[in-house]
Protein backbone atom coordinates (compact mmCIF):
# COMPACT_ATOMS: atom_id res chain seq x y z
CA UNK A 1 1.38 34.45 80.58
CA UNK A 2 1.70 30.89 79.95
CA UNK A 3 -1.30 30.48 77.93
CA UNK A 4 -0.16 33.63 75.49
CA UNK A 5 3.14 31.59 74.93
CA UNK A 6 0.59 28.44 74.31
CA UNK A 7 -1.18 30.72 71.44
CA UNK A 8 2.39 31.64 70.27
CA UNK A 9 3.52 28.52 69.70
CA UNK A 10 0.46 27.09 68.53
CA UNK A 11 0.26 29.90 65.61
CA UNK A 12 4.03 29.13 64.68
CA UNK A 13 3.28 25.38 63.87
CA UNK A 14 0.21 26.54 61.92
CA UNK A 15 2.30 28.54 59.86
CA UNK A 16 4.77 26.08 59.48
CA UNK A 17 2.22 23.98 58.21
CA UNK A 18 0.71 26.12 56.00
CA UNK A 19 4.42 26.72 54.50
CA UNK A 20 4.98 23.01 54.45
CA UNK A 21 1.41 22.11 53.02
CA UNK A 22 2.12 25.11 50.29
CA UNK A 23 5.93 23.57 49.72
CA UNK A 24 3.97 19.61 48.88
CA UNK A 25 1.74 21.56 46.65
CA UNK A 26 4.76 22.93 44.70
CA UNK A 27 7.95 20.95 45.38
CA UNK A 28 5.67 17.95 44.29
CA UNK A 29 4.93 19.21 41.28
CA UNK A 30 5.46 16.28 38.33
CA UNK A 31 6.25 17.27 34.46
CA UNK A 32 4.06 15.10 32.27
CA UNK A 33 5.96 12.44 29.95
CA UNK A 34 2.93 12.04 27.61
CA UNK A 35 2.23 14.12 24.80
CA UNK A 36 -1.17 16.05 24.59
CA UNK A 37 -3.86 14.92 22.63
CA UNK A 38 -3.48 15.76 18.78
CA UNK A 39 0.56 14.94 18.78
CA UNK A 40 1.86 11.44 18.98
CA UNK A 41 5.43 10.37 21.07
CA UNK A 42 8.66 9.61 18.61
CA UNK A 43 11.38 7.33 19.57
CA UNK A 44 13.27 10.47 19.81
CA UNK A 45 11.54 11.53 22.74
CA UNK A 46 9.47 14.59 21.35
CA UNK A 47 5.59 15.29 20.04
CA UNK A 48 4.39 15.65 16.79
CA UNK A 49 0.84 16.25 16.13
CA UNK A 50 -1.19 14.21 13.88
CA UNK A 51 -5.01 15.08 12.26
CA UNK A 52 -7.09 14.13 9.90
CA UNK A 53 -6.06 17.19 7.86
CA UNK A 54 -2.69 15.70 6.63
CA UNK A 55 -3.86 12.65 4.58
CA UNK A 56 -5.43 15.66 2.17
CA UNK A 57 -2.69 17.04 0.04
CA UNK A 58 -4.90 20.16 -1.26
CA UNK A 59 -3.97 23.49 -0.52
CA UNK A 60 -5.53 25.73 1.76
CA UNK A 61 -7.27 27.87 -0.28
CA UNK A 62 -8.58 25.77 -3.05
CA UNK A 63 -12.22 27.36 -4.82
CA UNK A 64 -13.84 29.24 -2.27
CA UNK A 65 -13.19 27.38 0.79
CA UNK A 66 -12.80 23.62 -0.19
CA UNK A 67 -13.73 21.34 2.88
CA UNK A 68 -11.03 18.64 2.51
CA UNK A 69 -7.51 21.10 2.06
CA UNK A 70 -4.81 20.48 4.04
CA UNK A 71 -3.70 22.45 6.54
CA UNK A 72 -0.17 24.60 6.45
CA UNK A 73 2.69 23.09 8.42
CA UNK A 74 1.65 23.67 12.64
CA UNK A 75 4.63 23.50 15.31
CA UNK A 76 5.58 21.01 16.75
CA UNK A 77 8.68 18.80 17.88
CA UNK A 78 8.59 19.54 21.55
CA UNK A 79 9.39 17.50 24.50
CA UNK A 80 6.46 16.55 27.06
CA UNK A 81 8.33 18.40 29.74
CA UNK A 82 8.70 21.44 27.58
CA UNK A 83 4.83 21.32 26.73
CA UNK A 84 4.00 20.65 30.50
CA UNK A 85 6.24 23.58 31.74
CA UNK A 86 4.94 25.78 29.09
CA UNK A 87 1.34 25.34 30.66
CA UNK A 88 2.39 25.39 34.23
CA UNK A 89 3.97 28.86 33.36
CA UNK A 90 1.15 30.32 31.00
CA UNK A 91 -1.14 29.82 34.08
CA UNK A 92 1.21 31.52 36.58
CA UNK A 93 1.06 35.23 37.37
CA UNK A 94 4.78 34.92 38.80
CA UNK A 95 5.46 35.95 35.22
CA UNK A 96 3.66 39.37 35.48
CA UNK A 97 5.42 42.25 37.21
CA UNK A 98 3.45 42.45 40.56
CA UNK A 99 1.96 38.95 40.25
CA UNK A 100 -1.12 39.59 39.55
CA UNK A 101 -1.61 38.19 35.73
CA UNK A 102 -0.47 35.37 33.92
CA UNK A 103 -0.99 34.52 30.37
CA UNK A 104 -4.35 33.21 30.77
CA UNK A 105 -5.90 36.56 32.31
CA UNK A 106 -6.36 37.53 29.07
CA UNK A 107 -6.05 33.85 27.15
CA UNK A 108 -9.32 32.21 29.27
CA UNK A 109 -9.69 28.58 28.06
CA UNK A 110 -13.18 28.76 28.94
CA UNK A 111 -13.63 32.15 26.72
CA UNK A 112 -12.00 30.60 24.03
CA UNK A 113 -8.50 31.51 24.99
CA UNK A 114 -9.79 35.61 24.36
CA UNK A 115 -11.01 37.04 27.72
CA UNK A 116 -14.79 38.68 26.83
CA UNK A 117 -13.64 42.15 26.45
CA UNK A 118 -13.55 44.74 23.71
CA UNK A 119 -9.96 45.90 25.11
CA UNK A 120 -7.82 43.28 27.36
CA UNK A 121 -6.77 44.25 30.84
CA UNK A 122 -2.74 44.69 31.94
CA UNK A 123 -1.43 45.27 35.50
CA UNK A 124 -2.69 47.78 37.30
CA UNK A 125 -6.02 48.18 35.47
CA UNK A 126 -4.58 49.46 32.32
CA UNK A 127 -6.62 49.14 29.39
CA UNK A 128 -4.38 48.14 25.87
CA UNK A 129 -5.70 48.90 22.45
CA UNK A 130 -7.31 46.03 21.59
CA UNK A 131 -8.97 42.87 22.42
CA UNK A 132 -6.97 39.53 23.14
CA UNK A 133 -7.35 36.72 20.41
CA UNK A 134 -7.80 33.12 20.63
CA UNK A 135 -4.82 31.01 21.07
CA UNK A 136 -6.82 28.31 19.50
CA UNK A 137 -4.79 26.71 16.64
CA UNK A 138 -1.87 29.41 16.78
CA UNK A 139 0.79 26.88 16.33
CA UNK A 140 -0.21 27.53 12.33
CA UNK A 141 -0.16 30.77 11.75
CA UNK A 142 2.58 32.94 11.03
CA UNK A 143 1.39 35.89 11.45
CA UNK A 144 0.61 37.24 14.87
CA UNK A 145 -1.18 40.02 17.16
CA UNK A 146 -4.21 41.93 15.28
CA UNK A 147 -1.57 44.11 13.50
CA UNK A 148 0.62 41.14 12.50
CA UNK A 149 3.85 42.96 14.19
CA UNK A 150 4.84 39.28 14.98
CA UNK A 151 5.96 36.59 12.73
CA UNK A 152 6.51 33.31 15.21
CA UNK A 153 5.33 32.77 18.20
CA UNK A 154 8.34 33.73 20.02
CA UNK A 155 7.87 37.26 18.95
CA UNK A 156 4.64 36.75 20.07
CA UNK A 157 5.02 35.26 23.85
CA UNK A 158 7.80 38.14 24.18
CA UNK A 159 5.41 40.98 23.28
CA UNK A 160 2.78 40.82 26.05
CA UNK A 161 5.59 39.81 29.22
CA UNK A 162 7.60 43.08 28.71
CA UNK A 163 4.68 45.03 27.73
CA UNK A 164 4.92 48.27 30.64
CA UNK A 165 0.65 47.82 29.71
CA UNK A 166 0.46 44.33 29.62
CA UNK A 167 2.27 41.77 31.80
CA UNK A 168 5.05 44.78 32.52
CA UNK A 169 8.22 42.60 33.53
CA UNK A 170 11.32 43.15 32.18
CA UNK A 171 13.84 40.23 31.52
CA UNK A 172 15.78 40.71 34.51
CA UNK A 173 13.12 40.61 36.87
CA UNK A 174 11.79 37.74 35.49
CA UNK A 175 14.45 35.58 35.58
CA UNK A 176 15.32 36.27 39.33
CA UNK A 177 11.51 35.38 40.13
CA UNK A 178 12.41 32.10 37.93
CA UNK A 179 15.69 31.44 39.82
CA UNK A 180 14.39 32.36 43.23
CA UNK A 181 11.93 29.70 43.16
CA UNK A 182 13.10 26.09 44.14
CA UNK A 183 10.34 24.53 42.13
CA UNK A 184 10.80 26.40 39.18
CA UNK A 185 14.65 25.71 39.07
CA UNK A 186 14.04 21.68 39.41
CA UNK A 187 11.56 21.75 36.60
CA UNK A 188 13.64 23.85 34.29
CA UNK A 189 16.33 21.23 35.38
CA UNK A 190 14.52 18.08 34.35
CA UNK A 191 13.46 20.21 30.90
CA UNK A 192 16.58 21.48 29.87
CA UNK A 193 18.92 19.34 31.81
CA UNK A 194 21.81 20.75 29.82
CA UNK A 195 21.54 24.28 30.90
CA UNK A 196 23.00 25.43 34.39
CA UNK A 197 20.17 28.00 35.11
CA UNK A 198 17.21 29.35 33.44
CA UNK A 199 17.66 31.47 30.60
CA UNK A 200 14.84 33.44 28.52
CA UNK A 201 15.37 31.23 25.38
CA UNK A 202 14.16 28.52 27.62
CA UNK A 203 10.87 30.49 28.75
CA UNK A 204 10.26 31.88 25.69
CA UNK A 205 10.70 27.90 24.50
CA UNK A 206 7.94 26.50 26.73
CA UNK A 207 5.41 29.11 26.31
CA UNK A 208 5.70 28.62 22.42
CA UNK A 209 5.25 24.42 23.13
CA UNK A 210 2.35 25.01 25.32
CA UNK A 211 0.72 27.46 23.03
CA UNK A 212 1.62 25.32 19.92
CA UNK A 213 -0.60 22.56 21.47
CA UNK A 214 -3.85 24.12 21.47
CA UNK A 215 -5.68 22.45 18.73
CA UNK A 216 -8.89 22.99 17.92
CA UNK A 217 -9.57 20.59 15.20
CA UNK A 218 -12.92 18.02 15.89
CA UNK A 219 -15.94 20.64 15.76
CA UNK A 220 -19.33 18.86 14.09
CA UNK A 221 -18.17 20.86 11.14
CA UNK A 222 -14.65 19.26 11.07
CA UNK A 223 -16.59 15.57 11.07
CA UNK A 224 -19.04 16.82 8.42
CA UNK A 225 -15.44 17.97 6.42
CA UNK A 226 -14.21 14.32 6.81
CA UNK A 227 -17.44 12.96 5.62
CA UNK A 228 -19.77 12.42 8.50
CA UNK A 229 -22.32 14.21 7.12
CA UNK A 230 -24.80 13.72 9.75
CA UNK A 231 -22.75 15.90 11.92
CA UNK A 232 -24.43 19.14 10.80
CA UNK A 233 -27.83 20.12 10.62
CA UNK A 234 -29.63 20.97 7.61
CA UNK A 235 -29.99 24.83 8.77
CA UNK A 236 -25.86 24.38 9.42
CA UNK A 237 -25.31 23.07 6.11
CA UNK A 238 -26.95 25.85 4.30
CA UNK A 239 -25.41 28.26 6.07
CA UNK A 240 -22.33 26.14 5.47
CA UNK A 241 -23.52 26.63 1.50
CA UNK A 242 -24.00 30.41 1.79
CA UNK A 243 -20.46 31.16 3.67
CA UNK A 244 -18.46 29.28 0.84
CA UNK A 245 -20.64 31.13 -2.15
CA UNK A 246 -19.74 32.95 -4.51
CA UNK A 247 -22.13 36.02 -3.33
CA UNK A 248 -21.38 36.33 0.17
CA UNK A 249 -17.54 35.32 -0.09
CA UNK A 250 -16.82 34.25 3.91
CA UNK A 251 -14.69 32.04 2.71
CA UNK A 252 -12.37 34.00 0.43
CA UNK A 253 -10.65 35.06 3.77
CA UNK A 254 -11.86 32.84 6.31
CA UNK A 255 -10.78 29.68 4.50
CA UNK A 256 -10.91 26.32 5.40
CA UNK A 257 -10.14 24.42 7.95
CA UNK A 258 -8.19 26.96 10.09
CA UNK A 259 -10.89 29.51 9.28
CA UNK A 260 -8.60 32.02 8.35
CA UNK A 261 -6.44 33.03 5.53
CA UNK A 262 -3.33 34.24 7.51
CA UNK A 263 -3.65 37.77 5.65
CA UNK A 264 -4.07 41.34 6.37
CA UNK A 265 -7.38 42.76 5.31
CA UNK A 266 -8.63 46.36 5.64
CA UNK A 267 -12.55 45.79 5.95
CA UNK A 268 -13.08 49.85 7.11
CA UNK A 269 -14.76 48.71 10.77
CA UNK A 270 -15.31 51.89 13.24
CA UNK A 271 -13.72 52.91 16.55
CA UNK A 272 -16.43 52.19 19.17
CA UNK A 273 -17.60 55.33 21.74
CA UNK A 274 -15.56 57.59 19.25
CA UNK A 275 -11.38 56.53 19.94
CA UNK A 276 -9.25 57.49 18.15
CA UNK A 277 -8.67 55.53 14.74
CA UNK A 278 -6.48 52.51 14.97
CA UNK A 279 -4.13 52.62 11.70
CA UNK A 280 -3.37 48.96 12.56
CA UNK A 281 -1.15 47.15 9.73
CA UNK A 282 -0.48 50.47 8.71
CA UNK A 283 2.58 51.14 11.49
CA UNK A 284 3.65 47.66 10.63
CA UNK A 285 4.48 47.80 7.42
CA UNK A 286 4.82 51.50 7.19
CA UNK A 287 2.11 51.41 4.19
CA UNK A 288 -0.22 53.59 3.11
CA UNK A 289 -2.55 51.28 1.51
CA UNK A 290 -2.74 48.87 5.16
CA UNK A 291 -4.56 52.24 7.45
CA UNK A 292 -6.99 50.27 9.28
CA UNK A 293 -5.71 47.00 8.28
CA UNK A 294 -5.75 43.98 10.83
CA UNK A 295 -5.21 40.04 10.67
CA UNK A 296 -8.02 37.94 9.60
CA UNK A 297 -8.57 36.22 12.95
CA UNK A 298 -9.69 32.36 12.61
CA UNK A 299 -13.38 31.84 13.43
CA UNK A 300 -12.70 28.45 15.49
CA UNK A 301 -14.51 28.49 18.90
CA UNK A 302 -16.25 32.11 17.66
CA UNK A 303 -18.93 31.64 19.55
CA UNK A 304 -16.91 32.09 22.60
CA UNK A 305 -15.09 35.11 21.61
CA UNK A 306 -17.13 37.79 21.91
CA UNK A 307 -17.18 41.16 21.54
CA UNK A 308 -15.92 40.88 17.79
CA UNK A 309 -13.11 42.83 15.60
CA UNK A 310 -9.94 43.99 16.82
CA UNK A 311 -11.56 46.06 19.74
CA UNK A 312 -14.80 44.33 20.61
CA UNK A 313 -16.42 46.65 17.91
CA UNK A 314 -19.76 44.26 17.85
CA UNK A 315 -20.81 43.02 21.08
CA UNK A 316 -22.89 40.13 18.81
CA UNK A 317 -22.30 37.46 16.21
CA UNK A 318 -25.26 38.34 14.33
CA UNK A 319 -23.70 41.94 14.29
CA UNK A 320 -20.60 40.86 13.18
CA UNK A 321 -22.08 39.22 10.61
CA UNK A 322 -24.42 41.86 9.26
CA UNK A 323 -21.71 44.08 9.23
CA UNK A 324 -20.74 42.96 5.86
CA UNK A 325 -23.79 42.73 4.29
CA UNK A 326 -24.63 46.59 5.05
CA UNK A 327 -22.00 48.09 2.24
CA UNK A 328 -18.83 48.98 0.99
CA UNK A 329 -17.83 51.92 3.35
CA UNK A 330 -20.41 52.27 5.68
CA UNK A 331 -18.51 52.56 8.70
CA UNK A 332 -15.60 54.47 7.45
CA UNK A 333 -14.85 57.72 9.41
CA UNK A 334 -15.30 60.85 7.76
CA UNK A 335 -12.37 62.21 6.45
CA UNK A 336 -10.71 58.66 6.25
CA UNK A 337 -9.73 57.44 2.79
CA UNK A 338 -9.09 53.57 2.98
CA UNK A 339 -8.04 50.60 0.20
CA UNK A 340 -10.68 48.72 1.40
CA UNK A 341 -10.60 44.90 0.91
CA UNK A 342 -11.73 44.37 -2.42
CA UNK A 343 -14.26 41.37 -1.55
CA UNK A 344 -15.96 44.34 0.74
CA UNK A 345 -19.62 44.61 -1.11
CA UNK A 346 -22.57 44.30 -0.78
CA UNK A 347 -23.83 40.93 -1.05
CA UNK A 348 -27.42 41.87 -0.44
CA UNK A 349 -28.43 39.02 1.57
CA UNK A 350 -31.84 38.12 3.45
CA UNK A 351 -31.90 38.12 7.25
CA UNK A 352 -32.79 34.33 7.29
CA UNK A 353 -29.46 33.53 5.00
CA UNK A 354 -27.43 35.61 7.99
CA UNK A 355 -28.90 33.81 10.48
CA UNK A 356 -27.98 30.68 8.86
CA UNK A 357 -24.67 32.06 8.57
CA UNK A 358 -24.48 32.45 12.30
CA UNK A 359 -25.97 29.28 13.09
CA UNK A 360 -23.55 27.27 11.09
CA UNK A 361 -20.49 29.06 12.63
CA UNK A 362 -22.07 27.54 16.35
CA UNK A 363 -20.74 24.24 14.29
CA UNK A 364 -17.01 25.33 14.54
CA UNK A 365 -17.32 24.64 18.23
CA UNK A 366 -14.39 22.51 19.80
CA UNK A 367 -13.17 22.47 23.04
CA UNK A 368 -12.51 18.56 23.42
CA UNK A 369 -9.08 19.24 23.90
CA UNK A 370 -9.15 21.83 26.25
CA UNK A 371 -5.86 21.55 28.85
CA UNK A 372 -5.84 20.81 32.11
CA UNK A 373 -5.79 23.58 34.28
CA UNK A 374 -2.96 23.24 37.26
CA UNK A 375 -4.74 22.79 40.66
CA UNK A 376 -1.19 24.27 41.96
CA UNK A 377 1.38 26.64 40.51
CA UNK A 378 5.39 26.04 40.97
CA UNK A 379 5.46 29.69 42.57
CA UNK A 380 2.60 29.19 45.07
CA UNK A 381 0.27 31.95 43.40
CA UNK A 382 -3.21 31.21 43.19
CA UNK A 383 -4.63 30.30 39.73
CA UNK A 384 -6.07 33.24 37.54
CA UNK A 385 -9.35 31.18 37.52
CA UNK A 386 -12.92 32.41 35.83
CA UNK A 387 -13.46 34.12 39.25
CA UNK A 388 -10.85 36.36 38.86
CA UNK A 389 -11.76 37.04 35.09
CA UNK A 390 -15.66 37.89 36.60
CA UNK A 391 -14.23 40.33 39.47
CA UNK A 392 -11.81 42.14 36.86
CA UNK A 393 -14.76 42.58 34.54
């Protein structure tokens, strides 16, 4: 009897060890008072980001994809702490429903901040429409999700969390989870020290600093834009030559430097395994002329993206590529009558020019400023890590 009360007590203190090893793992947690890489610290206490990119005074879409244009005006004027927060809860599946996703389930930094599939994955297994795109340089662009229902990056953080297919919380919920947790209610503190609890404003508010601080902006091709021109290859520079030309016209939407024009385009791409057709800009807008429409998505880290298109239509580059050298038209769906794109042609060119086409966009490449993931979360949850990505696939 005596040694069963032994094993009793001796399976208490281990879980009050595990409880307090999991409370120095959270309670501990520190706010950074640096700014990330990219962004420099004002006297006023908050970040803004510097590059290379502002000492040009061109704009972006100069010719057919000028090299040194400036870029349009990214977020920033954050706080450390509000950056630091913002990643600590991006990474953190407390904000999901069950707890079971975070932001970065489908927003991999490894995968390019995209998650490898041709349709992203919410709670409970349940497939969305469409696949998750990069975060990579989002702090410029105005014009969010593949159907561009979102015009900040507010809109955009709110979309996914109350999403009953996506993260599935509601406001209320997630709050509570917020408030509940010690950790979470002394870092909010030390962010917003003004505020008595936390609020959604003040979620919404770190998510959009933490996502406005992913920049991707110091590929080979970026130095070969500032005038290293050693930084390419000569098979890279060619295919450099034939994306900006005049016959094949990558560049008329996929401008320089973000790699993207910001715009809608309507390029007449087909369902894979026969869905259903996705009208895309078409519900946004409510117009006719936008059925099948979808955001130009930047082609910064592309190589890590795959599948391509708004549903993982093209499982390769090369097939991505090809795709608009095969014709006006060729994959609309019988009895669908769309305003294609107007620089949708056919450009006619050989399968060595595509291939240097792909090859050059392996020159876009730039993770250098990847962020630190957290080796512990403020609710105790484990890290969505790779693993988990692997086990979901």
């Amino acid at each position: 009897m005596l040694r069963f009360k032994v094993m009793a007590l001796a399976l208490i203190l281990l879980a009050i060890n595990s409880q307090l090893s999991w409370a120095d793992n959270t309670y501990n947690i520190q706010l950074k008072n640096t700014c990330p890489p990219s962004f420099e610290l004002t006297e006023q206490g908050i970040c803004n980001l510097v590059n290379l990119y502002q000492q040009y005074d061109s704009i972006q879409n100069v010719g057919v994809g000028g090299l040194q244009s400036s870029l349009p005006k990214g977020r920033d004027g954050f706080t450390p702490n509000e950056i630091d927060l913002g990643r600590y809860l991006f990474f953190d599946p407390l904000l999901s429903k069950d707890g079971s996703i975070s932001c970065a389930s489908c927003h991999v930094p490894e995968k390019g901040f995209s998650d490898d599939l041709a349709k992203s994955v919410g709670i409970s297994g349940q497939v969305v429409s469409r696949s998750a795109p990069t975060l990579w340089n989002v702090g410029f662009i105005d014009k969010l999700f593949w159907d561009a229902r979102a015009k900040s990056l507010e809109e955009q953080a709110i979309g996914p969390l109350f999403a009953k297919n996506e993260m599935g919380n509601t406001a209320e919920n997630l709050l509570k989870d917020l408030r509940d947790n010690a950790s979470y209610m002394a870092l909010f503190k030390q962010t917003f020290p003004n505020e008595e609890s936390i609020e959604l404003p003040q979620v919404i508010k770190a998510l959009v600093a933490f996502q406005s601080s992913l920049i991707s902006l110091n590929s080979r091709y970026d130095q070969y834009a500032h005038g290293y021109h050693q930084a390419l290859t000569e098979n890279e520079i060619s295919g450099l030559n034939i994306f900006r030309s005049f016959v094949a016209r990558c560049a008329e939407c996929h401008q320089p430097p973000l790699f993207t024009n910001n715009q809608i385009a309507v390029i007449g791409v087909a369902e894979k395994n026969g869905d259903e057709f996705d009208a895309g800009a078409q519900t946004t807008f409510n117009a006719d002329k936008l059925r099948g429409g979808f955001k130009v998505p930047t082609l910064r880290n592309v190589v890590k993206t795959k599948p391509y298109m708004h549903a993982g239509n093209f499982t390769e580059l090369r097939d991505a590529v090809e795709f608009y050298n095969k014709g006006r038209g060729h994959e609309v769906p019988e009895g669908e009558s769309l305003q294609l794109h107007w620089h949708i042609w056919e450009p006619n060119l050989t399968d060595n020019e595509l291939d240097l086409i792909v090859e050059f966009l392996g020159a876009l490449t730039d993770e250098s400023l990847t962020p630190e993931l957290p080796k512990a979360l403020p609710s105790g949850l484990p890290v969505i890590d790779a693993k988990y990505q692997q086990d979901k696939q």
